[in-house]
N, C-alpha and C. Protein backbone atom coordinates (compact mmCIF):
# COMPACT_ATOMS: atom_id res chain seq x y z
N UNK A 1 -26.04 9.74 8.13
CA UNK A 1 -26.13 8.81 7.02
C UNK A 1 -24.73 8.44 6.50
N UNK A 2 -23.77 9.68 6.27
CA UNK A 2 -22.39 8.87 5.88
C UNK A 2 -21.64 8.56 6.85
N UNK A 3 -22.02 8.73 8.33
CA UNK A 3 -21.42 8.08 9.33
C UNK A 3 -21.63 6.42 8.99
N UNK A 4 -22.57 5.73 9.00
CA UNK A 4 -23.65 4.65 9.03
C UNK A 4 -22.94 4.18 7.41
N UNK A 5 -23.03 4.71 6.53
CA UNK A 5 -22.10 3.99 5.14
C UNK A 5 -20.35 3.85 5.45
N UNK A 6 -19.76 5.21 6.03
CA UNK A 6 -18.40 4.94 6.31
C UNK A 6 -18.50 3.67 7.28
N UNK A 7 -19.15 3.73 8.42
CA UNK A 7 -18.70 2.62 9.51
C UNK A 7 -18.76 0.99 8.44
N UNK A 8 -20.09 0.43 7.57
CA UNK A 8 -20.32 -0.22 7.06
C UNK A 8 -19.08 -0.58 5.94
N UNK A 9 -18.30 0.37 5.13
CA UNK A 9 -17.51 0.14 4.17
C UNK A 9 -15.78 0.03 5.25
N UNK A 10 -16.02 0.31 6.15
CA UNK A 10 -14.58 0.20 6.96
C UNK A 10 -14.48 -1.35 7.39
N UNK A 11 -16.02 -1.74 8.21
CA UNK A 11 -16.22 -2.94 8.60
C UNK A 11 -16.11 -4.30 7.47
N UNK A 12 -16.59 -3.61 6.10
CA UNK A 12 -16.33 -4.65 4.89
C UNK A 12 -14.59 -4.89 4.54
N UNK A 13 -14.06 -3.64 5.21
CA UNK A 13 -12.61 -3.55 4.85
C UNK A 13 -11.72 -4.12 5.58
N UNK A 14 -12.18 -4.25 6.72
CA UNK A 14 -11.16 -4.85 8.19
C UNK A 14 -11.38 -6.49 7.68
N UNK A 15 -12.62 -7.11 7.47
CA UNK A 15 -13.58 -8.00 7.30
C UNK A 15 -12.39 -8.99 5.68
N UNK A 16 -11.84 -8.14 5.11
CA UNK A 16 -10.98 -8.23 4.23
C UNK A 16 -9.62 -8.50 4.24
N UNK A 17 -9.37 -7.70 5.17
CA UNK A 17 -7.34 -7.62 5.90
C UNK A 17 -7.11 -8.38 6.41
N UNK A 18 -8.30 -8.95 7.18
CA UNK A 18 -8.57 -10.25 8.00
C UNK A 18 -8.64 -11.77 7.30
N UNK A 19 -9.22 -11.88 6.45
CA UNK A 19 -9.02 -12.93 5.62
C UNK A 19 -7.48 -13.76 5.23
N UNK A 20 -7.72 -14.93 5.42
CA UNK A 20 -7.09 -16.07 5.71
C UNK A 20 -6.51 -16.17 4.13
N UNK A 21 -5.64 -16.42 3.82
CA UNK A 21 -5.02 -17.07 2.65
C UNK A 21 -3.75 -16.07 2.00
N UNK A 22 -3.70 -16.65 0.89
CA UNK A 22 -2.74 -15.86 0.20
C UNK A 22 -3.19 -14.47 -0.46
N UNK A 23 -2.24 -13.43 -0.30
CA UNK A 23 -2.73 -12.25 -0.78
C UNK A 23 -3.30 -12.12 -2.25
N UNK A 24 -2.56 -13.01 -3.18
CA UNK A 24 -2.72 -12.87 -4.73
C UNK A 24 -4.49 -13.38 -4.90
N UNK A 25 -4.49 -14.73 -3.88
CA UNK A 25 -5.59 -14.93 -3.81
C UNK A 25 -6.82 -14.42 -3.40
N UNK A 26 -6.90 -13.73 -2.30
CA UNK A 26 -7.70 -13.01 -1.98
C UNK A 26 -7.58 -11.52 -3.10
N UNK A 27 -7.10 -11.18 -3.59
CA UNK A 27 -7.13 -9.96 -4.21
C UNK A 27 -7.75 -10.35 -5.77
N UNK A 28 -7.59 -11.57 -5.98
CA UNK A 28 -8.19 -11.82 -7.26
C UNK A 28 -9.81 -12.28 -6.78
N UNK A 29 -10.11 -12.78 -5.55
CA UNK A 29 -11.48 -12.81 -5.58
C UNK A 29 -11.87 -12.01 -5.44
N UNK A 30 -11.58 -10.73 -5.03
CA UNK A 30 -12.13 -9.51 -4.42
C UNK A 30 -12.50 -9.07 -5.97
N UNK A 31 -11.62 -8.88 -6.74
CA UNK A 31 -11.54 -8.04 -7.76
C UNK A 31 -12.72 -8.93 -8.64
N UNK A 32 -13.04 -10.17 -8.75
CA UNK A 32 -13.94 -10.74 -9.41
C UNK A 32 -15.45 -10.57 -8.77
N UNK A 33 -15.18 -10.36 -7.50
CA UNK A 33 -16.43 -9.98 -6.84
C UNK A 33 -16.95 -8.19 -7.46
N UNK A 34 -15.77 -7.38 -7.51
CA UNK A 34 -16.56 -5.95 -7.93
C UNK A 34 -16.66 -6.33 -8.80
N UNK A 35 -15.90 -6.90 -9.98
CA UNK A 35 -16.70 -7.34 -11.70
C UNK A 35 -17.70 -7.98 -12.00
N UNK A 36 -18.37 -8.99 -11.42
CA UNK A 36 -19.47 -9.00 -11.35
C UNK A 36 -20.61 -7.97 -10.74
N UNK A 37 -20.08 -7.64 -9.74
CA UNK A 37 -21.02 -6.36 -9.26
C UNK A 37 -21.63 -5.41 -10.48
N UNK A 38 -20.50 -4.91 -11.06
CA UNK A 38 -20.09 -4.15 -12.37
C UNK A 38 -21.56 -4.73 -13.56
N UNK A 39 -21.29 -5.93 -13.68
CA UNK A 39 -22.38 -6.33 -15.13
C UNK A 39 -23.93 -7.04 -14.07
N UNK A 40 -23.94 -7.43 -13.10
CA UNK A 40 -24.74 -7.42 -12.43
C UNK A 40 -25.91 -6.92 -12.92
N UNK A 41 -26.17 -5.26 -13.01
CA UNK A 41 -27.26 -4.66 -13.29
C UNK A 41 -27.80 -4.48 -15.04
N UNK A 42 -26.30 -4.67 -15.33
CA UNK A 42 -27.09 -4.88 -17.27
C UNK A 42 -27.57 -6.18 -17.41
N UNK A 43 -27.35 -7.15 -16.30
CA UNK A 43 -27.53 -8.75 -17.14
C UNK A 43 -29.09 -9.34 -15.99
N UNK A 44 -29.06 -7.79 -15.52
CA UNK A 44 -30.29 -8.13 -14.50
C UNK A 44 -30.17 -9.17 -13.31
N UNK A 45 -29.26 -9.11 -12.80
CA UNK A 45 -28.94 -10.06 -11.63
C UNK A 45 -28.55 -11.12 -11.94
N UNK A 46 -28.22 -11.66 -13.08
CA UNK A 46 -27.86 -13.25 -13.61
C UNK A 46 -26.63 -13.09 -13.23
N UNK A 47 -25.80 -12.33 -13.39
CA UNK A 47 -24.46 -12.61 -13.35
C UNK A 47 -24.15 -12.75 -11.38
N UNK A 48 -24.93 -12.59 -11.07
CA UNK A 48 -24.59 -13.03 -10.17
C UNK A 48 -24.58 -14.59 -9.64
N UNK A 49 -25.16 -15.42 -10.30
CA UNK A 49 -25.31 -16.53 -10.19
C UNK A 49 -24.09 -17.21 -10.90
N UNK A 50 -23.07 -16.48 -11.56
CA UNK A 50 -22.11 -16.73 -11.88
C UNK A 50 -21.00 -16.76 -10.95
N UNK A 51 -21.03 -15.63 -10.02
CA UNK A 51 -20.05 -15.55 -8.79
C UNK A 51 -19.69 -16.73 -8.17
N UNK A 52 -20.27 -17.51 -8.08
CA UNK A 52 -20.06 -18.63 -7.22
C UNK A 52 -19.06 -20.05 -8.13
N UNK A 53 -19.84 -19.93 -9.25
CA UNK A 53 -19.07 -21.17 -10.00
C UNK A 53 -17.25 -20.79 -10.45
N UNK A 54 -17.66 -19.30 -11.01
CA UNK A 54 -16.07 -18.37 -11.55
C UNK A 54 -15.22 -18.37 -10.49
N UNK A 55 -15.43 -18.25 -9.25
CA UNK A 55 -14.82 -18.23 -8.08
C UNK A 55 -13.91 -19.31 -8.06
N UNK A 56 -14.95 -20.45 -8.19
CA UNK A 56 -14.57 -22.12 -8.04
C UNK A 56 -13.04 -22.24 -9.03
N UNK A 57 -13.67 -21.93 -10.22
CA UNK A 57 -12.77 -22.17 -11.70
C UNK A 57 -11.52 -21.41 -11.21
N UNK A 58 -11.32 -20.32 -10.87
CA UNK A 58 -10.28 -19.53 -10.45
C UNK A 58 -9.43 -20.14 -9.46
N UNK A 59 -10.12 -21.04 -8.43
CA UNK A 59 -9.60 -20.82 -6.87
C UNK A 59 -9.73 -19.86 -6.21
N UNK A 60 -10.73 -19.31 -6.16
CA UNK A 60 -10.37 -17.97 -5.51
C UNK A 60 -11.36 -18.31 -3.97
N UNK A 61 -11.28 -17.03 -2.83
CA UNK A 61 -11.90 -17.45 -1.70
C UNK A 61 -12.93 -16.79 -1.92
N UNK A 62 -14.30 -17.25 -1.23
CA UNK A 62 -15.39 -16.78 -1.90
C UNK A 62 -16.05 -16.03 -0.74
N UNK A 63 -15.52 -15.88 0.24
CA UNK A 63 -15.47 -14.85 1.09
C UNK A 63 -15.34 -13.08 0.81
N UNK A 64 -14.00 -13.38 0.43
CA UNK A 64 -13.14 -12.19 -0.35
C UNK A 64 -13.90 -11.66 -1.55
N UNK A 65 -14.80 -12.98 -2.14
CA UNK A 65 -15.66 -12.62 -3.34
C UNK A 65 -16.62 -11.63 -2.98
N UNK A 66 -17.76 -12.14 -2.16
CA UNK A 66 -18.40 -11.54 -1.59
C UNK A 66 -18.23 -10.21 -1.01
N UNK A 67 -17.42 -10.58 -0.70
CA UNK A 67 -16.59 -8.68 0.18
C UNK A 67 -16.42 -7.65 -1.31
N UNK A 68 -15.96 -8.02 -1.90
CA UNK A 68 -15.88 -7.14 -3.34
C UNK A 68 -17.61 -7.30 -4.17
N UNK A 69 -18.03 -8.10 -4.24
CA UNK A 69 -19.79 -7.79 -4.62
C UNK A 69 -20.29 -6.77 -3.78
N UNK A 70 -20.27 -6.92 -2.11
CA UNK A 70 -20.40 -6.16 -1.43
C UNK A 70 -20.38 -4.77 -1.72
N UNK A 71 -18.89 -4.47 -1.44
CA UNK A 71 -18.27 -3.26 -1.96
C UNK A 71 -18.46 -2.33 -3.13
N UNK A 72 -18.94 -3.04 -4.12
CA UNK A 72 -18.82 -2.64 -5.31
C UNK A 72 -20.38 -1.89 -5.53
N UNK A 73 -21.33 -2.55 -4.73
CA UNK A 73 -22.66 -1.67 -4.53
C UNK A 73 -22.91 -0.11 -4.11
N UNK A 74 -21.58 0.02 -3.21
CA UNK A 74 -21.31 1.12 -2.53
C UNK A 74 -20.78 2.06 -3.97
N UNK A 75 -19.50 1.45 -4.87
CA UNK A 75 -19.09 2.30 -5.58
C UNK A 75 -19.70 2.68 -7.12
N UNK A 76 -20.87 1.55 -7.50
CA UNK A 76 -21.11 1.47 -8.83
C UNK A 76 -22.09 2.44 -9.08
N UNK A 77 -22.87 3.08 -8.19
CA UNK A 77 -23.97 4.27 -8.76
C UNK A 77 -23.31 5.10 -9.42
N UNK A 78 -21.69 5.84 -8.47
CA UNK A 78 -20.78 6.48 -9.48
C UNK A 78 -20.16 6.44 -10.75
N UNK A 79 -20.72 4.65 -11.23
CA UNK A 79 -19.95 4.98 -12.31
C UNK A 79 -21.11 4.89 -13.87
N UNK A 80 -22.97 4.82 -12.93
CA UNK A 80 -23.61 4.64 -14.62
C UNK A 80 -23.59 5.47 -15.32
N UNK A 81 -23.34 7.09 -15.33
CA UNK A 81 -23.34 8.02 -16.78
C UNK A 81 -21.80 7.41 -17.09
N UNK A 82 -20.96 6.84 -16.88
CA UNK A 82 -19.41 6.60 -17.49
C UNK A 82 -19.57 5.26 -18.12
N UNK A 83 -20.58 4.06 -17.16
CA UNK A 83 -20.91 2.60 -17.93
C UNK A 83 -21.44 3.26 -19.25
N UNK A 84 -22.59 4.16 -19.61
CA UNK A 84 -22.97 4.37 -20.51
C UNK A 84 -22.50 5.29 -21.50
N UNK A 85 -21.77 6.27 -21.17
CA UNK A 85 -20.79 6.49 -22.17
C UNK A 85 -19.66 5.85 -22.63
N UNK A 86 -18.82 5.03 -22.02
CA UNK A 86 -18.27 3.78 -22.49
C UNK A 86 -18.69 3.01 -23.66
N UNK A 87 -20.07 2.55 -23.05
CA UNK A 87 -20.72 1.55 -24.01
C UNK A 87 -21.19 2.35 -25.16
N UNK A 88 -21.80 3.57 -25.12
CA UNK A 88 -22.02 4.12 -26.12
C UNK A 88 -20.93 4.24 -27.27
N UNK A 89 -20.00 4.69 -26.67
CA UNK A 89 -18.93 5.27 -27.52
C UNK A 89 -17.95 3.51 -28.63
N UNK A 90 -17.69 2.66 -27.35
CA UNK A 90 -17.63 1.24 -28.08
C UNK A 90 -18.81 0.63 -28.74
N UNK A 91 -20.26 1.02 -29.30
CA UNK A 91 -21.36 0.21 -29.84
C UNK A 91 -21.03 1.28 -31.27
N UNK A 92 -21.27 2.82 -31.00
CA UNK A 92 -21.20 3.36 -31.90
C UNK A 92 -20.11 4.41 -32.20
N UNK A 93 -18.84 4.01 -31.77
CA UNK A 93 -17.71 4.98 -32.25
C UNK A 93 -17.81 6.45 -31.53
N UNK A 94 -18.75 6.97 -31.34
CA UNK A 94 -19.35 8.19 -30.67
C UNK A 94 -19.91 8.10 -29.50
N UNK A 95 -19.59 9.57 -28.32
CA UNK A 95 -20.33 9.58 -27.43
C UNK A 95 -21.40 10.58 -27.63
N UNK A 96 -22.66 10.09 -26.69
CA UNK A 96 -23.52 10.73 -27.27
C UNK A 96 -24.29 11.81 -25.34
N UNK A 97 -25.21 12.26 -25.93
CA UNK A 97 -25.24 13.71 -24.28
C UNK A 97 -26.00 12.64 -23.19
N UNK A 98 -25.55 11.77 -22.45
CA UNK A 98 -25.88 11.45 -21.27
C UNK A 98 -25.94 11.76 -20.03
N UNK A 99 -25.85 13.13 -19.86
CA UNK A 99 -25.64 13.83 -19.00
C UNK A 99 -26.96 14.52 -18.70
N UNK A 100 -28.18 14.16 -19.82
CA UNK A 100 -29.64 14.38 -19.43
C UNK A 100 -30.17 13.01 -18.66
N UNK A 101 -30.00 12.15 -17.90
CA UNK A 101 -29.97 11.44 -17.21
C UNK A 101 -30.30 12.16 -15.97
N UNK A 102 -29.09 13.00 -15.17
CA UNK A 102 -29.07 13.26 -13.77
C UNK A 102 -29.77 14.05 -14.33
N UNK A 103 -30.85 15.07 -15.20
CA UNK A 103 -31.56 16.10 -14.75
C UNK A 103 -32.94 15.44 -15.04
N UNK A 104 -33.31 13.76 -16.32
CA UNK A 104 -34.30 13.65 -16.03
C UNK A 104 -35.04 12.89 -14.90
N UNK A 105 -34.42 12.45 -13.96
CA UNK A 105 -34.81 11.01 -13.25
C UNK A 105 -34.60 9.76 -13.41
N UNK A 106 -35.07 9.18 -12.57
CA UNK A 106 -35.16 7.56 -12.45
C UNK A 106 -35.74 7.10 -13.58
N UNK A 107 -37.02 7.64 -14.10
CA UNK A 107 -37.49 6.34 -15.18
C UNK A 107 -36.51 6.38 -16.51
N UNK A 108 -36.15 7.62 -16.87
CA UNK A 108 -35.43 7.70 -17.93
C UNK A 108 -34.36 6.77 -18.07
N UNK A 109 -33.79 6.84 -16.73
CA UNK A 109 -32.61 5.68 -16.53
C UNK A 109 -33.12 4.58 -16.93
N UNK A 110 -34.64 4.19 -16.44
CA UNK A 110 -34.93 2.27 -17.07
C UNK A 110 -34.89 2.58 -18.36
N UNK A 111 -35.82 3.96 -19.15
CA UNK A 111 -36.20 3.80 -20.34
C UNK A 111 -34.51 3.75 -21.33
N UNK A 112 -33.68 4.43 -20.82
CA UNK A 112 -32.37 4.15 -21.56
C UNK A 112 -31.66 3.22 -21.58
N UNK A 113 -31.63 2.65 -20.53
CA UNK A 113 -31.36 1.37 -20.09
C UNK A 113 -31.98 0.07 -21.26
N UNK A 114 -32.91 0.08 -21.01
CA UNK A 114 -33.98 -0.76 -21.67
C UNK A 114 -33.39 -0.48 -23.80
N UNK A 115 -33.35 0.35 -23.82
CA UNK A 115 -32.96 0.91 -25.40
C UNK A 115 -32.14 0.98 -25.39
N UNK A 116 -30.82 1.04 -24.85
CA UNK A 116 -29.58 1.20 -24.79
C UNK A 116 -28.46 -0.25 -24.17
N UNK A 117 -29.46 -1.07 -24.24
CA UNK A 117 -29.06 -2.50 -23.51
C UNK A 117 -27.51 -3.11 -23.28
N UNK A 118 -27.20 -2.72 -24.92
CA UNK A 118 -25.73 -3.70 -25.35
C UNK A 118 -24.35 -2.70 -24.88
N UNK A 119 -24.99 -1.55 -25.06
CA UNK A 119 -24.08 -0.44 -24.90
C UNK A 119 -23.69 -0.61 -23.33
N UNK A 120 -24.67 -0.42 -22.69
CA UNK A 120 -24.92 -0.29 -20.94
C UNK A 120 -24.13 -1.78 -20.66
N UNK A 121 -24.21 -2.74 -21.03
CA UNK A 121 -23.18 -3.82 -20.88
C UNK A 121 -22.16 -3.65 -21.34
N UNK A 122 -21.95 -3.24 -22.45
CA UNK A 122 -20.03 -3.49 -22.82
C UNK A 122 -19.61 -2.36 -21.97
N UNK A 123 -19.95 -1.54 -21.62
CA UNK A 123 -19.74 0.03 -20.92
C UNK A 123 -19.92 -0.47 -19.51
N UNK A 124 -20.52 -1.31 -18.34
CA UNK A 124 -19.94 -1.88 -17.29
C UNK A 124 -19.15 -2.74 -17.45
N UNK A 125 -19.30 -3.60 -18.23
CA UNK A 125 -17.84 -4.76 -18.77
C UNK A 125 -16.72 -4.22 -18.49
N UNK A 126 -16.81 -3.35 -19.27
CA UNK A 126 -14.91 -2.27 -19.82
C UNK A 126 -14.79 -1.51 -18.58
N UNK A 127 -15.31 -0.90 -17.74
CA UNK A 127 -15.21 0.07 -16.95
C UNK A 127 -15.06 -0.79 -15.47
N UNK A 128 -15.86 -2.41 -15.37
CA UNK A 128 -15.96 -3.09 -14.60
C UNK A 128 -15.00 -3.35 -14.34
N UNK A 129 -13.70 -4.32 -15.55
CA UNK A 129 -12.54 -4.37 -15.52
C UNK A 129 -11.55 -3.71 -15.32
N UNK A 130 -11.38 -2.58 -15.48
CA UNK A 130 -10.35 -1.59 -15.31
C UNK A 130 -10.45 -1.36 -13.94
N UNK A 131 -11.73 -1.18 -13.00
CA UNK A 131 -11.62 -0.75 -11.28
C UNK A 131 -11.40 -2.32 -11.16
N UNK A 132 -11.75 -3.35 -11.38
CA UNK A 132 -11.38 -4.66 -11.15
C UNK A 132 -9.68 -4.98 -10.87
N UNK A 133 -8.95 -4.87 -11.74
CA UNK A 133 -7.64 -4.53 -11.98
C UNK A 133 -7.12 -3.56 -11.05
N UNK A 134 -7.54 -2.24 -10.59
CA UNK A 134 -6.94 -1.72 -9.77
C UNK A 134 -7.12 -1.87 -8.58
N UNK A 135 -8.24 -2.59 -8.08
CA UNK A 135 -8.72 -3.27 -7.02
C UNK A 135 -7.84 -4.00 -6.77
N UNK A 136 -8.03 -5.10 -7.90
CA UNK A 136 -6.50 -6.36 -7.31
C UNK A 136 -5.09 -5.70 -7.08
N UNK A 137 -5.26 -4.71 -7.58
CA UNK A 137 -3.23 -4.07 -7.14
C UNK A 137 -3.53 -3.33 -6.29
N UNK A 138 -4.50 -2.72 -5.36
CA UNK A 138 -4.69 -2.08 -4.42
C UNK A 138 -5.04 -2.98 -3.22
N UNK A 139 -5.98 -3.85 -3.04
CA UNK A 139 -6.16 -5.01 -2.50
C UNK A 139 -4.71 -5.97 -2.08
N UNK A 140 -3.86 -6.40 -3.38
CA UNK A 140 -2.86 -6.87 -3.06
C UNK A 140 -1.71 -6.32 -1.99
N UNK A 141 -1.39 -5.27 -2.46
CA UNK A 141 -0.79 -4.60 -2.26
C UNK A 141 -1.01 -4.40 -0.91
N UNK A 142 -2.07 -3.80 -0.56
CA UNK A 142 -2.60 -2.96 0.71
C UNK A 142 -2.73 -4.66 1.78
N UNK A 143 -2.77 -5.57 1.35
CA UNK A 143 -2.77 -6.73 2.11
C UNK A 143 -1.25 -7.37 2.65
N UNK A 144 -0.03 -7.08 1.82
CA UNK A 144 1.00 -7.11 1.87
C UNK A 144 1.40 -6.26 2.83
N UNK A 145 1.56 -5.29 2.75
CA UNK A 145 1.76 -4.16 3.52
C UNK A 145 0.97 -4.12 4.92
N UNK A 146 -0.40 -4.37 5.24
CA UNK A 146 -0.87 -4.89 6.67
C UNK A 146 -0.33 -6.14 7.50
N UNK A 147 0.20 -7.03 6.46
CA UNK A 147 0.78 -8.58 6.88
C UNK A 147 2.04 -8.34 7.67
N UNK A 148 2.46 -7.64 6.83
CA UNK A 148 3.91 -6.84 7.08
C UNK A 148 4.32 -6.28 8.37
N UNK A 149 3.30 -5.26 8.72
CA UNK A 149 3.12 -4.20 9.50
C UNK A 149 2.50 -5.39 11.38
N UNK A 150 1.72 -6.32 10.57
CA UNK A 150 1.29 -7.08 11.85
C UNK A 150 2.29 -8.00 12.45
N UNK A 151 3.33 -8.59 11.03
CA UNK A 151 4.80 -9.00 11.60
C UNK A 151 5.70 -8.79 12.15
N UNK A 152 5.53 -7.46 12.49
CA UNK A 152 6.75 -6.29 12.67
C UNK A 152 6.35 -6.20 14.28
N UNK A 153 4.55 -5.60 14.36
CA UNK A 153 4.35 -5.79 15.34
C UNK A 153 4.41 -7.18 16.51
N UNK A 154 4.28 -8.18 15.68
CA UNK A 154 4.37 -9.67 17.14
C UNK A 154 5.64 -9.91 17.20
N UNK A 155 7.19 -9.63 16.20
CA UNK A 155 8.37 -9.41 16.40
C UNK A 155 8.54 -8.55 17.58
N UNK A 156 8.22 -7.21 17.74
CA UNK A 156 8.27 -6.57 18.55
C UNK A 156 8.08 -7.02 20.07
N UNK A 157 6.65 -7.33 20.26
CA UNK A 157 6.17 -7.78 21.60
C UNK A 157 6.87 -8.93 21.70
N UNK A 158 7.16 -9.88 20.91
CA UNK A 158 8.35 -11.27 20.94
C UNK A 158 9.60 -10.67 22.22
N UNK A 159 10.37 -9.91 21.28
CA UNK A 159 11.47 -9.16 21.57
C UNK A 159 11.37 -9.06 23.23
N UNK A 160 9.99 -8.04 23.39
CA UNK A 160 10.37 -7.34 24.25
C UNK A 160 9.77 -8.16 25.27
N UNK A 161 8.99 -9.12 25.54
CA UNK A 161 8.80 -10.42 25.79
C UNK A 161 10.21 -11.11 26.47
N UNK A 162 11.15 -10.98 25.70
CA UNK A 162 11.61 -11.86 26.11
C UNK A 162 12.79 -11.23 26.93
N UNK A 163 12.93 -10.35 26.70
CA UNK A 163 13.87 -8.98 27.27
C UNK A 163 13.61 -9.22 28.74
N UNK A 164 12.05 -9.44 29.38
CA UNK A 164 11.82 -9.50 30.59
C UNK A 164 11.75 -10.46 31.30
C-alpha cells in the first residue's frame, strides 16, 4: 500500500519538474493548488470551482495547479486535528481537547465539523497558507536547482560531444 502511494506521489512530482514555464510561475500555481485543497473540505467542494478562475487571475499554469490539488489530498488528513485547533483557538482565543477525535471515529468528525464550521475554516485557511508558502519556496527552489542540474548535464554531453 505505501509502495502504490510513494510510486503515485513521486509520479505527481516528476509530472511537476517537468513542467514547462517559469519557475516562480509554476511554484505559485502549485502552491494555490494545495490552498485550495486546504479549504476544499470546510467549503464542501466549492472551492474548488474556484481553482480554475484564481489560476486565470494570477497567471498561473493550471497544470502545476492541479498537481498541488493533487498533492495536497495526500498531505491534508495530517493536518485536521491542527485545521481544528487553529480554528478553534482563532474563533475563540482558546484551544480546546481535540484530540477525542482520533479515539472517537469518523462520525464525530462530521458531527464536529458540522458545529464547529467557522473554526474548521479559518483553521484550514491559516494552516492552508503557511504549507502553501512553503510549498512555493520549496517548489521554487527545488525547480531551480533541477533546471540547473539538467544544464550542467547537456553542457556536459555538448562538451564531450564535441571532444570526439
Amino acid at each position: 500500500m505505501f509502495n502504490k502511494l510513494y510510486r503515485k506521489l513521486k509520479y505527481q512530482y516528476l509530472k511537476l519538474l517537468r513542467t514547462k514555464g517559469a519557475p516562480s510561475i509554476i511554484a505559485r500555481s502549485f502552491s494555490l493548488g494545495i490552498f485550495i485543497e486546504f479549504i476544499t473540505l470546510p467549503t464542501l467542494g466549492i472551492a474548488f470551482l474556484f481553482l480554475y478562475p484564481l489560476n486565470r487571475w494570477l497567471r498561473g499554469n493550471f497544470a502545476a495547479s492541479l498537481i498541488g490539488f493533487i498533492m495536497g489530498k495526500f498531505i491534508l488528513p495530517i493536518f485536521f486535528v491542527i485545521n481544528m485547533s487553529v480554528g478553534t483557538m482563532l474563533v475563540n482565543g482558546k484551544t480546546t481537547h481535540v484530540q477525542q477525535i482520533e479515539e472517537s471515529g469518523y462520525t464525530t468528525m462530521i458531527q464536529l465539523i458540522k458545529t464547529k464550521g467557522i473554526a474548521f475554516f479559518l483553521g484550514s485557511a491559516t494552516t492552508g497558507l503557511i504549507v502553501a508558502i512553503l510549498c512555493y519556496m520549496f517548489v521554487f527552489y527545488g525547480l531551480i536547482l533541477y533546471r540547473d542540474r539538467k544544464k550542467k548535464r547537456r553542457m556536459a554531453i555538448h562538451i564531450e560531444i564535441k571532444e570526439h
